[in-house]
C-alpha atoms as a PDB file:
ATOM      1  CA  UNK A   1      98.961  82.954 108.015  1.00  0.00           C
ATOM      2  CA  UNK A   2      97.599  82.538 104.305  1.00  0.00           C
ATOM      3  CA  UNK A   3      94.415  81.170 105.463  1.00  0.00           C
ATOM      4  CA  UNK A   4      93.719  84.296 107.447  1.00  0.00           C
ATOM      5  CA  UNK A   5      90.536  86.177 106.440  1.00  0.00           C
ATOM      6  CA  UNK A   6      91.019  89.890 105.566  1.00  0.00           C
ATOM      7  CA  UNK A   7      88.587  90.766 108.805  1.00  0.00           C
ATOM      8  CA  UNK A   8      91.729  89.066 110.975  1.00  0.00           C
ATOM      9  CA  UNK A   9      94.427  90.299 108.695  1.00  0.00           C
ATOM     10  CA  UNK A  10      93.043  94.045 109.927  1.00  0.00           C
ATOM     11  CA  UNK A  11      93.227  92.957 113.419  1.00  0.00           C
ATOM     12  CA  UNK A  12      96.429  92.348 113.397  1.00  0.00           C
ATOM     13  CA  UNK A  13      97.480  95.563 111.141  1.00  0.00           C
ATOM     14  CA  UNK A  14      96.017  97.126 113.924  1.00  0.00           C
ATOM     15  CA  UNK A  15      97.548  95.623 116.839  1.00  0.00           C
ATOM     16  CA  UNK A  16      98.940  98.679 119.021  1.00  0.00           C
ATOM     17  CA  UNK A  17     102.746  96.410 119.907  1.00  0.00           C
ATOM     18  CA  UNK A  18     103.306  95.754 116.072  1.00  0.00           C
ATOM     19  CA  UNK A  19     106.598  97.481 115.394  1.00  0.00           C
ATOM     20  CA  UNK A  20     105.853 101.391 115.090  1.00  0.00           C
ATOM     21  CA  UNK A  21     107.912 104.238 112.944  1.00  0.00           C
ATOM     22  CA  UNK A  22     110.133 104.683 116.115  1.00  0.00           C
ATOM     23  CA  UNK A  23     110.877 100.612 115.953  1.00  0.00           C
ATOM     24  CA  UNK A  24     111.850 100.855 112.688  1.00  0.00           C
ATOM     25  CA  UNK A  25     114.187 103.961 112.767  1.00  0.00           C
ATOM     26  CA  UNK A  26     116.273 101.921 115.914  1.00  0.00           C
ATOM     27  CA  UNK A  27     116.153  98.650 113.991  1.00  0.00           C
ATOM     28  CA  UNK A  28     116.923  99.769 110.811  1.00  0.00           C
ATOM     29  CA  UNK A  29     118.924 103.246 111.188  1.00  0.00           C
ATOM     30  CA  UNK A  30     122.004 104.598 112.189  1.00  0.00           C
ATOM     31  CA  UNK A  31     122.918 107.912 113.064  1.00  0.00           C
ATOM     32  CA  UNK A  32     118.675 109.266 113.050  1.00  0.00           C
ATOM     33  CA  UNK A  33     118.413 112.545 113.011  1.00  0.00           C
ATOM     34  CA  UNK A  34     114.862 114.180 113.780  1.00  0.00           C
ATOM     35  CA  UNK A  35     113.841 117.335 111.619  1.00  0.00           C
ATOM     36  CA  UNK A  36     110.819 119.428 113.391  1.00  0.00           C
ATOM     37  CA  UNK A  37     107.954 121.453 111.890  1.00  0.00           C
ATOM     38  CA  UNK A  38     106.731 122.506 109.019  1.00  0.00           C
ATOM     39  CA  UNK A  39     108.155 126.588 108.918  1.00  0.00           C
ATOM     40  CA  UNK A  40     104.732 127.197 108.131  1.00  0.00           C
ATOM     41  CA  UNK A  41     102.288 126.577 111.214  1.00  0.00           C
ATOM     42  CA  UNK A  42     103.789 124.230 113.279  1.00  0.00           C
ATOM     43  CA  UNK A  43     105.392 120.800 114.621  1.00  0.00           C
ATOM     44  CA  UNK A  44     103.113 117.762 114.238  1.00  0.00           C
ATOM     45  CA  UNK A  45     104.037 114.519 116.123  1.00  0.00           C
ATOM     46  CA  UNK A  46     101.875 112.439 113.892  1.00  0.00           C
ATOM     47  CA  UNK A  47     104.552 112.309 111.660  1.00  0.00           C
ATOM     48  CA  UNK A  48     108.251 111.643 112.177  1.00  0.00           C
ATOM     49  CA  UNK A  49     111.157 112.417 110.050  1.00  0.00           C
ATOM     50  CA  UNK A  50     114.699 113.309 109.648  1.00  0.00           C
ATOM     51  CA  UNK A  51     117.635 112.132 108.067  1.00  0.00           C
ATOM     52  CA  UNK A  52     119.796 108.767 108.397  1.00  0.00           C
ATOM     53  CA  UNK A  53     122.448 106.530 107.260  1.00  0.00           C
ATOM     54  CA  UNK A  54     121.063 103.194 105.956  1.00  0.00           C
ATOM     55  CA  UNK A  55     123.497 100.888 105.315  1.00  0.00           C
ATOM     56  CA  UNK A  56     126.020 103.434 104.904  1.00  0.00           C
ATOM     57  CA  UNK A  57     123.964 105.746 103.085  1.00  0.00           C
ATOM     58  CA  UNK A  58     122.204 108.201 103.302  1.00  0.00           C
ATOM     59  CA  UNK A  59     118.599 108.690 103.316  1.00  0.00           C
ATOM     60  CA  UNK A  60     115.605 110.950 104.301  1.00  0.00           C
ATOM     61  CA  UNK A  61     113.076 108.790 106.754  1.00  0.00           C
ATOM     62  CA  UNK A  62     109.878 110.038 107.047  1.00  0.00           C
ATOM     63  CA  UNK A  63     106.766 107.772 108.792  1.00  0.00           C
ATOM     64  CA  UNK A  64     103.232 108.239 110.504  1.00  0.00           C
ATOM     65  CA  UNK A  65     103.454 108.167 114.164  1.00  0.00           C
ATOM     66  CA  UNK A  66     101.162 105.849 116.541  1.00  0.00           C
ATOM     67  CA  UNK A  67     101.610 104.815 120.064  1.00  0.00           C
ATOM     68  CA  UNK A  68     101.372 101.506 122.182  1.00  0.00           C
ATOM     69  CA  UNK A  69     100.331 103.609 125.127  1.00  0.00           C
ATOM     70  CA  UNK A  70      96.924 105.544 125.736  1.00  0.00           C
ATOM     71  CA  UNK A  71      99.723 108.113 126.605  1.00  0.00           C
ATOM     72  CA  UNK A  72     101.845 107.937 123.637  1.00  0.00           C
ATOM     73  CA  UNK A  73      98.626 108.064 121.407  1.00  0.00           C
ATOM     74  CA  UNK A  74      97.568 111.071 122.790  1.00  0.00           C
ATOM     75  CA  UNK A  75     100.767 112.367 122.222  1.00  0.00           C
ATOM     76  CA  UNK A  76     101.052 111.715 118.286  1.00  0.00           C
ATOM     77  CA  UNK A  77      96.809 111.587 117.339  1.00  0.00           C
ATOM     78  CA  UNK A  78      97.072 108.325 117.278  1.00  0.00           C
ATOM     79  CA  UNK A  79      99.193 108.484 114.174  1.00  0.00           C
ATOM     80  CA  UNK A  80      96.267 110.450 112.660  1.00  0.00           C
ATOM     81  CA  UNK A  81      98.529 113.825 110.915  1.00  0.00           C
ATOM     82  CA  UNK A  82      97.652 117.256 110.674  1.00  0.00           C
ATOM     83  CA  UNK A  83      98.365 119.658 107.060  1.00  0.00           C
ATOM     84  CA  UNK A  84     101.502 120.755 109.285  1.00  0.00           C
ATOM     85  CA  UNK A  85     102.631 116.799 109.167  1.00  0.00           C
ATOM     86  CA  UNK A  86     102.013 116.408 105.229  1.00  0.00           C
ATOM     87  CA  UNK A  87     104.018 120.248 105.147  1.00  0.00           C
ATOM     88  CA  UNK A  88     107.355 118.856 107.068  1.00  0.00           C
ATOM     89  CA  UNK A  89     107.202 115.551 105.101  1.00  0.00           C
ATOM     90  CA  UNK A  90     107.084 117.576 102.115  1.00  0.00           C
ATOM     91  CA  UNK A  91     109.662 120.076 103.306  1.00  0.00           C
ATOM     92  CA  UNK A  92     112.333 116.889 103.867  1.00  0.00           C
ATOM     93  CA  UNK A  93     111.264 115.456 100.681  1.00  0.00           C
ATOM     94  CA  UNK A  94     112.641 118.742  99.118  1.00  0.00           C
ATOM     95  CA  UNK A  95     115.110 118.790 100.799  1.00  0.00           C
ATOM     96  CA  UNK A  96     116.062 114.985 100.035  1.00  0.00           C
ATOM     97  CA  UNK A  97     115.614 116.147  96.863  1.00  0.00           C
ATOM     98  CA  UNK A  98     118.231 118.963  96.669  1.00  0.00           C
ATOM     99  CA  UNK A  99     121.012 116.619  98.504  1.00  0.00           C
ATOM    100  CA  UNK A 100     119.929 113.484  96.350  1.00  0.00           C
ATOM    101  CA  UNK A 101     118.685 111.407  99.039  1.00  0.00           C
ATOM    102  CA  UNK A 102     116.379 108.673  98.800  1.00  0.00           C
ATOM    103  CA  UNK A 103     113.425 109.068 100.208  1.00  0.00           C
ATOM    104  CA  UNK A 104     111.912 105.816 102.654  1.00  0.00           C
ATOM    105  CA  UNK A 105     108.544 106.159 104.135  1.00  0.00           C
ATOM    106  CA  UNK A 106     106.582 103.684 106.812  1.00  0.00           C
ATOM    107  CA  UNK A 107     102.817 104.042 106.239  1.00  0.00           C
ATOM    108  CA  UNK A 108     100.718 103.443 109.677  1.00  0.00           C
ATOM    109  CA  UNK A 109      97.421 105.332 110.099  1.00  0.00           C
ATOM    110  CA  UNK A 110      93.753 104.860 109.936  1.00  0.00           C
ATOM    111  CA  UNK A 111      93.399 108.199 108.068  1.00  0.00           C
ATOM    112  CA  UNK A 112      94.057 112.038 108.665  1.00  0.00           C
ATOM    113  CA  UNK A 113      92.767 113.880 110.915  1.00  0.00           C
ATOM    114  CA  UNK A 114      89.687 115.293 109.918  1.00  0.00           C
ATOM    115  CA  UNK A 115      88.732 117.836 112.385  1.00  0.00           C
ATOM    116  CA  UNK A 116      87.054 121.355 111.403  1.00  0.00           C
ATOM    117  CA  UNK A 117      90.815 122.825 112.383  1.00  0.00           C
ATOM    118  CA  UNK A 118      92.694 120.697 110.255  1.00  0.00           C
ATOM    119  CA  UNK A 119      90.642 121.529 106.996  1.00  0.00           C
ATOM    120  CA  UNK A 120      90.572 124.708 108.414  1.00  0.00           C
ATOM    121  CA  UNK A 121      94.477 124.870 108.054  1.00  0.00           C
ATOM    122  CA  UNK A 122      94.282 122.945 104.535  1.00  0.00           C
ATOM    123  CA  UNK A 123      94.398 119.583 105.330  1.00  0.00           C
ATOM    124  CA  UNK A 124      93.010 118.482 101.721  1.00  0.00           C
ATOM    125  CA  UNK A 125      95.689 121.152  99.860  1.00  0.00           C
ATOM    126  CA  UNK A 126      98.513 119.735 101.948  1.00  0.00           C
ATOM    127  CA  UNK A 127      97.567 116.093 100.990  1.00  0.00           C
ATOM    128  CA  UNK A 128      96.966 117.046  97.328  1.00  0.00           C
ATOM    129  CA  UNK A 129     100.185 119.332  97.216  1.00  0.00           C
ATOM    130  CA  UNK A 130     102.084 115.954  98.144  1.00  0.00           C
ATOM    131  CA  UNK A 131     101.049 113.962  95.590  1.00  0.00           C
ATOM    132  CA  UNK A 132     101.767 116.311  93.013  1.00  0.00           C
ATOM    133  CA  UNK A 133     105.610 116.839  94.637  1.00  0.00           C
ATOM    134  CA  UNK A 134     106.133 113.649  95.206  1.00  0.00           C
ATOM    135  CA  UNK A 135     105.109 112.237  91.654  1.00  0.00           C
ATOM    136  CA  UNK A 136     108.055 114.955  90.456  1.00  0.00           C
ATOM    137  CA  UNK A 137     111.210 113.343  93.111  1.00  0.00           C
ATOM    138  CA  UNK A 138     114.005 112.557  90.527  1.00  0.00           C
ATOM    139  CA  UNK A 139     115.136 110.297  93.766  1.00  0.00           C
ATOM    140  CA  UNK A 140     113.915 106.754  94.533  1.00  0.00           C
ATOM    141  CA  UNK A 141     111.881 106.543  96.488  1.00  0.00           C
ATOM    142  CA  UNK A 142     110.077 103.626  98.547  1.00  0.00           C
ATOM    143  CA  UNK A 143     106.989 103.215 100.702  1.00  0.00           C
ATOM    144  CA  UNK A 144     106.209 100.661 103.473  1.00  0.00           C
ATOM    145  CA  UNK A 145     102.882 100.049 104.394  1.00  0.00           C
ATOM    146  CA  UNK A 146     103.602  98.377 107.986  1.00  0.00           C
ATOM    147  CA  UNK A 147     100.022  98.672 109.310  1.00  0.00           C
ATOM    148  CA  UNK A 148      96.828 100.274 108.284  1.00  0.00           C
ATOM    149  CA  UNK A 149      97.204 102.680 105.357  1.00  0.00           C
ATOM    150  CA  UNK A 150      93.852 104.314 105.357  1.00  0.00           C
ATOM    151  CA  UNK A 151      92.763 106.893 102.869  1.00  0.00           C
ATOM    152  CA  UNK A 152      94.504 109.883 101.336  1.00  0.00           C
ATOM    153  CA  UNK A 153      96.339 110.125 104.898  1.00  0.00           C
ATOM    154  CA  UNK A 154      98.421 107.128 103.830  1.00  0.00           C
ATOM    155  CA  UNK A 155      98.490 107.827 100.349  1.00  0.00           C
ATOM    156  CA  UNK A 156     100.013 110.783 100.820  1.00  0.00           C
ATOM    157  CA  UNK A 157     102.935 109.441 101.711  1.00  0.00           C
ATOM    158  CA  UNK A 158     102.865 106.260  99.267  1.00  0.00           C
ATOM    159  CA  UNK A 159     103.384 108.163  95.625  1.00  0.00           C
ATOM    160  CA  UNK A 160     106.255 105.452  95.996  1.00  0.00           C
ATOM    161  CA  UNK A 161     108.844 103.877  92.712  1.00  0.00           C
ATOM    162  CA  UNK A 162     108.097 100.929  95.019  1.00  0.00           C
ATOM    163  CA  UNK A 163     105.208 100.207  97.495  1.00  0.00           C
ATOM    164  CA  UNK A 164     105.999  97.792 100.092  1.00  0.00           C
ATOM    165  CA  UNK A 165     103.686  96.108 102.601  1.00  0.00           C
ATOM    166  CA  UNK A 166     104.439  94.011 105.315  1.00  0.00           C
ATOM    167  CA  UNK A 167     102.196  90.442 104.698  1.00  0.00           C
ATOM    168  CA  UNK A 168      99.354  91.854 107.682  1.00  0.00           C
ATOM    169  CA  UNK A 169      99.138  95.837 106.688  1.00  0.00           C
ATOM    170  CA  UNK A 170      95.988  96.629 105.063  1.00  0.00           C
ATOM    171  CA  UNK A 171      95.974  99.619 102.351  1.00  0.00           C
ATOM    172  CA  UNK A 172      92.745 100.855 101.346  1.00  0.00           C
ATOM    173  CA  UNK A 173      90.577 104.200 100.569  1.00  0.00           C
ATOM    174  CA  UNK A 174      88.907 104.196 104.197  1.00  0.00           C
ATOM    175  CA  UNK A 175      88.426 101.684 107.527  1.00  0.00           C
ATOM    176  CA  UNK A 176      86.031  99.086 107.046  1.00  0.00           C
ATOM    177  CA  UNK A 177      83.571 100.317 109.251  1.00  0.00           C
ATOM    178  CA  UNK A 178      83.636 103.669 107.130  1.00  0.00           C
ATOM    179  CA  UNK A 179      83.104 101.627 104.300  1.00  0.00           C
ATOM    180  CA  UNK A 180      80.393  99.729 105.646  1.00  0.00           C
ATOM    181  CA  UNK A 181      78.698 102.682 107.380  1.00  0.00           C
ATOM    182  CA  UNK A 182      78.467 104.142 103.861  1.00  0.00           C
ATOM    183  CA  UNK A 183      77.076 101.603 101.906  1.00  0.00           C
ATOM    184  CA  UNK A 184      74.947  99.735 104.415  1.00  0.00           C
ATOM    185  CA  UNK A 185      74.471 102.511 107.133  1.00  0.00           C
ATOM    186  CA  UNK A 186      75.857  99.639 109.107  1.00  0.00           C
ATOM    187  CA  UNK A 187      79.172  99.896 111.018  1.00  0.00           C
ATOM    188  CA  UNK A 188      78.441  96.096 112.340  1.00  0.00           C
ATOM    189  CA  UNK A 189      78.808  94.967 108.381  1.00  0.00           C
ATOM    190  CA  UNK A 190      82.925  95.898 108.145  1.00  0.00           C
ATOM    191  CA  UNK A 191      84.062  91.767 108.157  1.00  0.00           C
ATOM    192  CA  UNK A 192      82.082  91.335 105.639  1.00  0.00           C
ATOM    193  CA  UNK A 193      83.242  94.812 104.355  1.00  0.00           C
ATOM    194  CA  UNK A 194      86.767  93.881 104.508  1.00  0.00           C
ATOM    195  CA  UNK A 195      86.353  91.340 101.887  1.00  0.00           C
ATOM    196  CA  UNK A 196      84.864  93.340  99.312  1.00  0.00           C
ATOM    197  CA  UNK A 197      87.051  96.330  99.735  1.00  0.00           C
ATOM    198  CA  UNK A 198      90.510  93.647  98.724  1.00  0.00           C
ATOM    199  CA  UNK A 199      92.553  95.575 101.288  1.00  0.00           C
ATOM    200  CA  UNK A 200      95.278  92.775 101.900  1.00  0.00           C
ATOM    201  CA  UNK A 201      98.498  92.482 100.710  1.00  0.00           C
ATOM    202  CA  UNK A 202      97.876  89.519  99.001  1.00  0.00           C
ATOM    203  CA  UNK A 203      94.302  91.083  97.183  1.00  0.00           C
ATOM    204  CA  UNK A 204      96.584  94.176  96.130  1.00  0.00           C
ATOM    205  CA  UNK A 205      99.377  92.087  94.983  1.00  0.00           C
ATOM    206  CA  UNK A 206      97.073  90.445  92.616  1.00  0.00           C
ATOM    207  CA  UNK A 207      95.319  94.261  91.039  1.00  0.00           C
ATOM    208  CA  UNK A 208      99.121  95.640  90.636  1.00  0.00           C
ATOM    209  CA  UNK A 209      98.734  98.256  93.813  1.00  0.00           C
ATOM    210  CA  UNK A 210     101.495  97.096  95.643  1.00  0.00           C
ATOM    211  CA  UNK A 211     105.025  95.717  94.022  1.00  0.00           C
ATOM    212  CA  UNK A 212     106.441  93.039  96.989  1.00  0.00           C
ATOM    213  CA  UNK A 213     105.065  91.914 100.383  1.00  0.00           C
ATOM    214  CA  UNK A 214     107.021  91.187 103.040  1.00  0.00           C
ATOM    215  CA  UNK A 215     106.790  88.065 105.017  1.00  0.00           C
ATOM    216  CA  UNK A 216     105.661  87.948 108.847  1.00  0.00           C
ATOM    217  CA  UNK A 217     106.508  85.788 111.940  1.00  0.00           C
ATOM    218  CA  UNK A 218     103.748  83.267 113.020  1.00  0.00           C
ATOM    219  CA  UNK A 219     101.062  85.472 115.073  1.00  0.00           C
ATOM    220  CA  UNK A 220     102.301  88.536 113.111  1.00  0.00           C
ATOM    221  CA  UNK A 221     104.752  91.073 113.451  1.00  0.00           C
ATOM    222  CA  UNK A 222     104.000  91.965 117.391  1.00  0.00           C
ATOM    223  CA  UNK A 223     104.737  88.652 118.045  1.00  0.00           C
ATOM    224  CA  UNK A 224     108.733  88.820 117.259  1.00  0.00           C
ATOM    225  CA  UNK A 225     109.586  92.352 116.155  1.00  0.00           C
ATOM    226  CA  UNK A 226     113.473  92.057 115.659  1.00  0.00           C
ATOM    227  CA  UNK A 227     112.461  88.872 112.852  1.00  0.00           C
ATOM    228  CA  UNK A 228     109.771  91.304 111.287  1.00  0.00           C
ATOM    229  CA  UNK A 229     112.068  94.386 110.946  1.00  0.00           C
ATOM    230  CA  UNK A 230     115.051  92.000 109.688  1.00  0.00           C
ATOM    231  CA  UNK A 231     112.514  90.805 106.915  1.00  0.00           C
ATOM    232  CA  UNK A 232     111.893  95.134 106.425  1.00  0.00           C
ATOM    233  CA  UNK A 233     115.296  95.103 106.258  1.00  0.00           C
ATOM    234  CA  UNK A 234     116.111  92.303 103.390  1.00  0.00           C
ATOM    235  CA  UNK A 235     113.226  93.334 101.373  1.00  0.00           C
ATOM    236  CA  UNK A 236     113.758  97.104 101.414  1.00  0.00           C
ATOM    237  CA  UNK A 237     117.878  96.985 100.985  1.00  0.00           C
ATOM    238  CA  UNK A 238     117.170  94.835  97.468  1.00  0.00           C
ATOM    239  CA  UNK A 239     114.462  96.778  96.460  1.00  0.00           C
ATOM    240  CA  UNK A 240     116.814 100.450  97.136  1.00  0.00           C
ATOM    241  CA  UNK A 241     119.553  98.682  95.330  1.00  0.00           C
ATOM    242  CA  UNK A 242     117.752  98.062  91.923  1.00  0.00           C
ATOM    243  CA  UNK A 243     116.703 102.053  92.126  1.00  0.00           C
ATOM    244  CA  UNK A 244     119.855 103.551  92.490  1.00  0.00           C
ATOM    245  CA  UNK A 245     121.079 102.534  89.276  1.00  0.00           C
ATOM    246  CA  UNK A 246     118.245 104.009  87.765  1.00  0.00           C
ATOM    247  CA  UNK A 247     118.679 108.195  86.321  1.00  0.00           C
ATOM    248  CA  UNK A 248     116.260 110.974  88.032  1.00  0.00           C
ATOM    249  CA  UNK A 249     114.426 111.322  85.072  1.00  0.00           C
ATOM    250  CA  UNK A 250     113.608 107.675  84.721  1.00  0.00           C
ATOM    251  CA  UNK A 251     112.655 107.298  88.468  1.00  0.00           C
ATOM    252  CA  UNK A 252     110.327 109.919  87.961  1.00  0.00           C
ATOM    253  CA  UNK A 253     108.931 109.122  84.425  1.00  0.00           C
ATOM    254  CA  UNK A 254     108.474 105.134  85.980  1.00  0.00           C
ATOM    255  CA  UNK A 255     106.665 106.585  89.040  1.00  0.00           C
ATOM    256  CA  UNK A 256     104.451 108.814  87.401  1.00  0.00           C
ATOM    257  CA  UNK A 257     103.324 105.998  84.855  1.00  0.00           C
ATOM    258  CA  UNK A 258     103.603 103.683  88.038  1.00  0.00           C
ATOM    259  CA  UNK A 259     100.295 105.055  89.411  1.00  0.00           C
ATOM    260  CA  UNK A 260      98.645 106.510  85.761  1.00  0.00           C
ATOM    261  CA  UNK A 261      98.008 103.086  85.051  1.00  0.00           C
ATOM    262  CA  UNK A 262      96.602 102.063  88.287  1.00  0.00           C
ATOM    263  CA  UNK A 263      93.261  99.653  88.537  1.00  0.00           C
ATOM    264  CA  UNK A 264      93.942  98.488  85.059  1.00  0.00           C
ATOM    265  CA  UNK A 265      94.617  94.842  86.051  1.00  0.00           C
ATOM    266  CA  UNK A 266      91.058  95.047  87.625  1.00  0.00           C
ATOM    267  CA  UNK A 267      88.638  93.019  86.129  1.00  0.00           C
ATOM    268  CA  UNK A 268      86.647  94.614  83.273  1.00  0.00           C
ATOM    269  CA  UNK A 269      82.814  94.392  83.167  1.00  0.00           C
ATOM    270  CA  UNK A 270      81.849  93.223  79.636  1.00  0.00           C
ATOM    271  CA  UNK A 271      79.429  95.149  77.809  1.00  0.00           C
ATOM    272  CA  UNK A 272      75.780  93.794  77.625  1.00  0.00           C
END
């Protein structure tokens, strides 16, 4: 799987039978229970959220929502959220925050939705507003990038203590083909796009992005989903272990510094 290039490596992040949010909360949960809506505008099934036990405690889950069906797709936006998904999120990561739960989010989306209604409802301010609230959480709190995490749509739910990804996700500012479409006016360029743009887990390993990866089965998580979500499992339960012993105010003081000093182990050009 190391010898992979990034162009296959986003393949695979985008395979529609990789485990989805809904996987996750069965293979990793107990006791799931859904919260709806944002008491603002609306319910959006892009995202998913509620509260759980996890390993016998408990925590707020909250993950972008894609299908494995044409049907299911249609369903959720094919996992592509509305300002009323960032608002719930938001509203349970208050709420985590009042009961002093961690927070665990699962990162799968090519982006939010950018329609004329959903800037129209404040899809930017919602994004923007999360960031801000999220940087404050005096709870751990711990991202998983399980798939694509395009854009401010994934980063909007990644202002993480720790940022996970699984060893095929992809995490980057937009798709390749945006990318490419941008700098070459040529959509056909995103392979070679992919490369440039250090997406992969291993490329944002390396510049400090991303604190662990996560191993895969042979073929990639689709492939053997109960081994993949067991590896979720291991990585995330040691991970949640070494915050809890950490105060609010540290958790939030090591976050906020956490992403303040972000792109500094990126090479430097020397002056001429």
């Amino acid at each position: 799987m190391n010898q992979l290039t990034a162009a296959e490596r986003v393949a695979i992040a985008r395979n529609p039978q990789r485990p989805n949010i809904t996987d996750l909360i069965d293979g990793l949960f107990t006791d799931f229970f859904e919260q709806k809506g944002d008491r603002l505008c609306g319910e959006d099934a892009a995202i998913l959220g509620g509260v759980a036990s996890y390993h016998g405690q408990s925590v707020t889950v909250i993950g972008t929502r894609k299908g494995k069906t044409l049907e299911e797709n249609l369903q959720c936006n094919f996992g592509m959220p509305n300002p009323e998904g960032y608002r719930k999120a938001l509203r349970l990561m208050r709420q985590a925050e009042k009961f002093r739960r961690p927070v665990l989010t699962f990162i799968d989306t090519s982006g939010a939705y950018p329609g004329l209604e959903a800037e129209a409802r404040g899809q930017g301010e919602a994004i923007a507003r999360n960031l801000l609230e999220m940087s404050r959480l005096t709870v751990p709190v711990i991202a998983v990038v399980t798939g694509e995490g395009n854009s401010g749509g994934a980063l909007a739910l990644g202002v993480a203590n720790r940022v996970l990804m699984l060893e095929n996700a992809v995490y980057a500012i937009l798709s390749p083909e945006g990318f490419a479409s941008i700098l070459w006016k040529d959509a056909g360029r995103s392979a070679e796009a992919c490369e440039l743009m250090k997406l992969t887990a291993p490329d944002l390993m390396r510049l400090g992005v991303i604190d662990d990866i996560i191993p895969e089965p042979e073929g990639g998580a689709h492939t053997a989903p109960v081994q993949a979500i067991r590896q979720i499992d291991r990585c995330l339960r040691r991970h949640l272990a070494a915050l809890s012993k950490e105060s609010g105010a540290a958790l939030a003081a090591a976050r906020y510094q956490k992403f303040r000093k972000m792109g500094a182990a990126a090479p430097q050009k020397e002056e001429p």
